[in-house]
Protein backbone atom coordinates (compact mmCIF):
# COMPACT_ATOMS: atom_id res chain seq x y z
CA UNK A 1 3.29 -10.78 15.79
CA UNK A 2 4.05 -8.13 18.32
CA UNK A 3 1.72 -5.47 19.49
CA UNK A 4 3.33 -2.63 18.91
CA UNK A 5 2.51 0.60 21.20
CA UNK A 6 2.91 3.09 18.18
CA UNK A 7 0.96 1.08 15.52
CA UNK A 8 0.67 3.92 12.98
CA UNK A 9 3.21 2.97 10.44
CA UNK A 10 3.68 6.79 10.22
CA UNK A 11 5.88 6.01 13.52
CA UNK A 12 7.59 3.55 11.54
CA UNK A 13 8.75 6.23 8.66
CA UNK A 14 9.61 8.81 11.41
CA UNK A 15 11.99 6.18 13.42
CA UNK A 16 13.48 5.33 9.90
CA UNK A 17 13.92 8.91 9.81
CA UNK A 18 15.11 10.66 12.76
CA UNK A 19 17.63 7.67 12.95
CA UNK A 20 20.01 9.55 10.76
CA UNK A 21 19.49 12.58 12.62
CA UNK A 22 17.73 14.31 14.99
CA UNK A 23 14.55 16.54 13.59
CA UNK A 24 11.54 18.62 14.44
CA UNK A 25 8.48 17.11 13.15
CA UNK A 26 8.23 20.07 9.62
CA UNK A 27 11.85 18.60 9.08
CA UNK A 28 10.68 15.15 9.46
CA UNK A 29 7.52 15.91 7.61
CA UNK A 30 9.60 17.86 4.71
CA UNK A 31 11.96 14.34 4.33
CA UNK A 32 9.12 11.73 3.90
CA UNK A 33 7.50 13.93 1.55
CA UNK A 34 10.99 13.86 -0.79
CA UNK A 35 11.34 10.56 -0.58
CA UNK A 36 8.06 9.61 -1.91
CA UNK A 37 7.13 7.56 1.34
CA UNK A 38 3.23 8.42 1.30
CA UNK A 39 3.24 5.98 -2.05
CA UNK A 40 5.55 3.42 0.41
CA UNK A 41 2.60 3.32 2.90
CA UNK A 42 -0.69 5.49 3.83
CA UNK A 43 0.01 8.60 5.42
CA UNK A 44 -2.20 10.87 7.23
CA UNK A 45 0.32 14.04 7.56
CA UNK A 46 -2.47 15.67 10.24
CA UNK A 47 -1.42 12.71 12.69
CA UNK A 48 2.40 13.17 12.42
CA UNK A 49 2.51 15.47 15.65
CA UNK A 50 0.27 13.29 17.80
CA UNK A 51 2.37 10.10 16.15
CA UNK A 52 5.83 12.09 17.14
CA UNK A 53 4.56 12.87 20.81
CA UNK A 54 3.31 9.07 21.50
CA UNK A 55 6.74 7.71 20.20
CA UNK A 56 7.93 10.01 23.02
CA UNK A 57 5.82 8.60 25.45
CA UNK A 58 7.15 5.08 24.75
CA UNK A 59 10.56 6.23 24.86
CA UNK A 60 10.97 5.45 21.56
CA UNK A 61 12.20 9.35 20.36
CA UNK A 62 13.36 11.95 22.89
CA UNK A 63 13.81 15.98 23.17
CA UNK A 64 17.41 17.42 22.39
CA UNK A 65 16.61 20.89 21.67
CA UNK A 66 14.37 23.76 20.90
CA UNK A 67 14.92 26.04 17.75
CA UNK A 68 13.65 29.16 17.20
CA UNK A 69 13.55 30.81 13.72
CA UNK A 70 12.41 34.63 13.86
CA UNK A 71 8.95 34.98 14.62
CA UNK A 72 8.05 31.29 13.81
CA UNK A 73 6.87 29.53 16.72
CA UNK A 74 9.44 27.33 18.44
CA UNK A 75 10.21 23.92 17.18
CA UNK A 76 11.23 20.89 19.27
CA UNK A 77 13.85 18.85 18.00
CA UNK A 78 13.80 14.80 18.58
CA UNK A 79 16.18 12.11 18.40
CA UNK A 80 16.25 8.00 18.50
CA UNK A 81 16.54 6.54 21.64
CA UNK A 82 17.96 2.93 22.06
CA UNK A 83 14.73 1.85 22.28
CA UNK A 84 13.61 3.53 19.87
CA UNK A 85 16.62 1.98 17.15
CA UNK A 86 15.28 -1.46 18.76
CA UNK A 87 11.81 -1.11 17.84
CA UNK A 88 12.61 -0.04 14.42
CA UNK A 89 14.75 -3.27 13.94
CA UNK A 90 12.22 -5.44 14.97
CA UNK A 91 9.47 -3.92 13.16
CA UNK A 92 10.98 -3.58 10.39
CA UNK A 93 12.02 -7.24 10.48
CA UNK A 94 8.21 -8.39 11.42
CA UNK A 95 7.39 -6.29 8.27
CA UNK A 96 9.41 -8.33 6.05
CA UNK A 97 9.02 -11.68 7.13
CA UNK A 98 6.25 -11.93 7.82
CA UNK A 99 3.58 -13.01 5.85
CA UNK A 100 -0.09 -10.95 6.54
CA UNK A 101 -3.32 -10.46 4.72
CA UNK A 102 -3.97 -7.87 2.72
CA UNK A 103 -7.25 -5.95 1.59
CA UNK A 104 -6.45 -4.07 -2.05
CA UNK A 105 -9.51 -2.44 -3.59
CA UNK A 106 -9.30 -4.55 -6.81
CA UNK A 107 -9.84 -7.87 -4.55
CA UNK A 108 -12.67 -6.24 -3.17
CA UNK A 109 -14.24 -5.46 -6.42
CA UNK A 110 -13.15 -8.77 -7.73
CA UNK A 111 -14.40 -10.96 -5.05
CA UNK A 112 -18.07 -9.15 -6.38
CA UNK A 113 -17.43 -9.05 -10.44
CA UNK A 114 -21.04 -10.88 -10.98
CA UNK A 115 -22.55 -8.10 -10.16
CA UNK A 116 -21.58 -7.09 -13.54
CA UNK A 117 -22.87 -8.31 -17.00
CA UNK A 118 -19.49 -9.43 -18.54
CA UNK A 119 -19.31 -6.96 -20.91
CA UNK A 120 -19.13 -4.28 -18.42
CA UNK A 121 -16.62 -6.50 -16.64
CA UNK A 122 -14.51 -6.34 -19.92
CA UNK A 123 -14.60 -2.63 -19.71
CA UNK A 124 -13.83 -2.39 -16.79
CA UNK A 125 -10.99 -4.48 -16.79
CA UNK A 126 -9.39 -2.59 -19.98
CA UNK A 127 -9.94 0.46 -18.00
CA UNK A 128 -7.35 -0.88 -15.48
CA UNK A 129 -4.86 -2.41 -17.53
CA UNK A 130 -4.40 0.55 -19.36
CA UNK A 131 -3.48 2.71 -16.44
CA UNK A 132 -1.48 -0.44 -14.92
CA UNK A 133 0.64 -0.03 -18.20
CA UNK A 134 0.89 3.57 -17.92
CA UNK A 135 2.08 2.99 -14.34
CA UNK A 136 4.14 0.04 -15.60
CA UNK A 137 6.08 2.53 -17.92
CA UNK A 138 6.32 5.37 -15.43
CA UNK A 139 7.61 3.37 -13.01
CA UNK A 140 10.24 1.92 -15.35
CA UNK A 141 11.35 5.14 -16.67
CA UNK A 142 11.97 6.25 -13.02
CA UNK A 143 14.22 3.11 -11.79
CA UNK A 144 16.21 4.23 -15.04
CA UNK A 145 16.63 7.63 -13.89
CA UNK A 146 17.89 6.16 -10.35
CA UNK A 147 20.87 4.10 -11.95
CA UNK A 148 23.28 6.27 -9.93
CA UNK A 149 21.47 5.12 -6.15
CA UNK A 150 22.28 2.13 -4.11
CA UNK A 151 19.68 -0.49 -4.82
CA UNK A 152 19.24 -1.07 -1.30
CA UNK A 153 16.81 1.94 -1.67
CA UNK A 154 15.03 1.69 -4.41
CA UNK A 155 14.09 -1.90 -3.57
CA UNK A 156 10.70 -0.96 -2.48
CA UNK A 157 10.11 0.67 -6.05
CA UNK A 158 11.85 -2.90 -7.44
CA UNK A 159 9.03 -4.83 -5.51
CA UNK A 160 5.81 -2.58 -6.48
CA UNK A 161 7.02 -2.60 -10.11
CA UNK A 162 6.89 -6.71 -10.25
CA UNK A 163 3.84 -6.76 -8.18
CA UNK A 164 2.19 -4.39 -11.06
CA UNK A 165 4.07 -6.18 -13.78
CA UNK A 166 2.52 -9.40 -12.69
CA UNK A 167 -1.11 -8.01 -12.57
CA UNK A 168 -0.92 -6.66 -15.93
CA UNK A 169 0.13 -10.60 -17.34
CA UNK A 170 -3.13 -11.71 -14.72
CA UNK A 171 -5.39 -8.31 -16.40
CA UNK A 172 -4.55 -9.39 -19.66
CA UNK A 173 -5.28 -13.12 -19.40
CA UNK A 174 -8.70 -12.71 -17.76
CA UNK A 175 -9.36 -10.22 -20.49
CA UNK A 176 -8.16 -12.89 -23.32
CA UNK A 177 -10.96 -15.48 -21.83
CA UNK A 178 -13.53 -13.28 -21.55
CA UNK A 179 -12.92 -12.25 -24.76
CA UNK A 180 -12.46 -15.33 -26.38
CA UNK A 181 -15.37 -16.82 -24.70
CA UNK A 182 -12.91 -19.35 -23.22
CA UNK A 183 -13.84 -18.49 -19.08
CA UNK A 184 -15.58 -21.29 -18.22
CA UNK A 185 -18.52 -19.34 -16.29
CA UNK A 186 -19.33 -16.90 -19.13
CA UNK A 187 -22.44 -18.62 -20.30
CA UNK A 188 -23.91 -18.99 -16.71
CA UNK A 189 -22.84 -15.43 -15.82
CA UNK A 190 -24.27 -13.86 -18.97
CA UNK A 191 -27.98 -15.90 -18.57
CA UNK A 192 -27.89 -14.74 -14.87
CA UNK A 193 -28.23 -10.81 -15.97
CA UNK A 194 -30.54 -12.21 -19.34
CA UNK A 195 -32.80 -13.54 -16.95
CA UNK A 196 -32.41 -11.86 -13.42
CA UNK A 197 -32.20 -15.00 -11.92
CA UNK A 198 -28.65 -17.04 -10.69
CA UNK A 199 -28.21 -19.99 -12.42
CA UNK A 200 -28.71 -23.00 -9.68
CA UNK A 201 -24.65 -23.79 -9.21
CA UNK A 202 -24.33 -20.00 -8.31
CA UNK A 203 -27.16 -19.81 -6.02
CA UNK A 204 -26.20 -22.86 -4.41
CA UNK A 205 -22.99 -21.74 -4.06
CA UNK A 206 -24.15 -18.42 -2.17
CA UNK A 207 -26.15 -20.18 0.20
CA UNK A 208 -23.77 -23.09 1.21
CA UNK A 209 -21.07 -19.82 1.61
CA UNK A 210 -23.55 -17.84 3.91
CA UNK A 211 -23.78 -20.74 6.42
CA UNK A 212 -19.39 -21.41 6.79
């Protein structure tokens, strides 16, 4: 994996953006906004004019002009460089090839779960899949509205909507065994909170993990 020497992927959404044309950073700023690209990737929009200056440094966007608009202060418009277009190609490429772990908040609050009695779990859990499914249907409703764009750019929307799709079919099947009483740790989990104490497997378990 290459070390890049603009790492925020805010340079990456600027590059993908000042390749059509050349911008001043409000324009830039104005474009990602419309296109929805803060839910694409986290955005800090205080960092776009330090992120805009360093992809200058690198060579990667260069100064074509200065604009003036009444009394506003002057802007300075930016283009793509070659080297620029070349680091957007290979980032880009890195990006979708290759595979890289991931930290989502709901694998951080699943990997601790016990700490839960299961029927707060099961709350919980409802909680979520009922704004996945809102999201689900949003989502949906807003690929339908899009029938008329190229699919080349709303594939990003395409991939988030499985991804949520197939955590609402995971949601609702750990739901269905804790339900049903069919998850096969429910007994030991629910006598851990009865008595304060972790059943032996579990304790064992945290101790042999402590020591990897």
């Amino acid at each position: 994996m290459a070390v890049r020497k603009v790492a925020n992927l805010l340079a990456l959404a600027v590059l993908a953006t000042v390749v059509q044309r050349p911008m001043h950073p409000y324009e830039i700023a104005s474009m990602l906004r419309a296109r929805g690209k803060d839910d694409d990737m986290e955005i800090k929009w205080g960092s776009l004019y330090t992120v805009v200056r360093n992809l200058a440094k690198h060579g990667f966007v260069e100064v074509v002009d200065h604009e003036r608009d009444g009394a506003r202060p002057e802007r300075t418009i930016y283009r793509i460089t070659a080297a620029g277009l070349d680091e957007l190609r290979d980032w880009t490429r890195e990006l979708v090839a290759t595979l890289q772990p991931e930290h989502p908040r709901f694998k951080a609050g699943l990997s601790v779960l016990s700490i839960l009695r299961p029927d707060e779990a099961v709350e919980a859990l409802r909680s979520r899949l009922a704004g996945l499914e809102a999201a689900v249907a949003r989502q949906r409703t807003a690929l339908a509205r899009y029938a008329d764009v190229p699919r080349l750019f709303l594939v990003e929307d395409e991939y988030e909507l499985a991804v949520r799709e197939a955590e609402v079919t995971w949601v609702r099947g750990l739901l269905a065994e804790l339900t049903d009483e069919t998850f096969p740790d429910l007994v030991s989990w629910r006598r851990w909170h009865e008595t304060g104490t972790p059943p032996a497997e579990f304790a064992e378990l945290a101790e042999r993990g402590s020591t990897e």
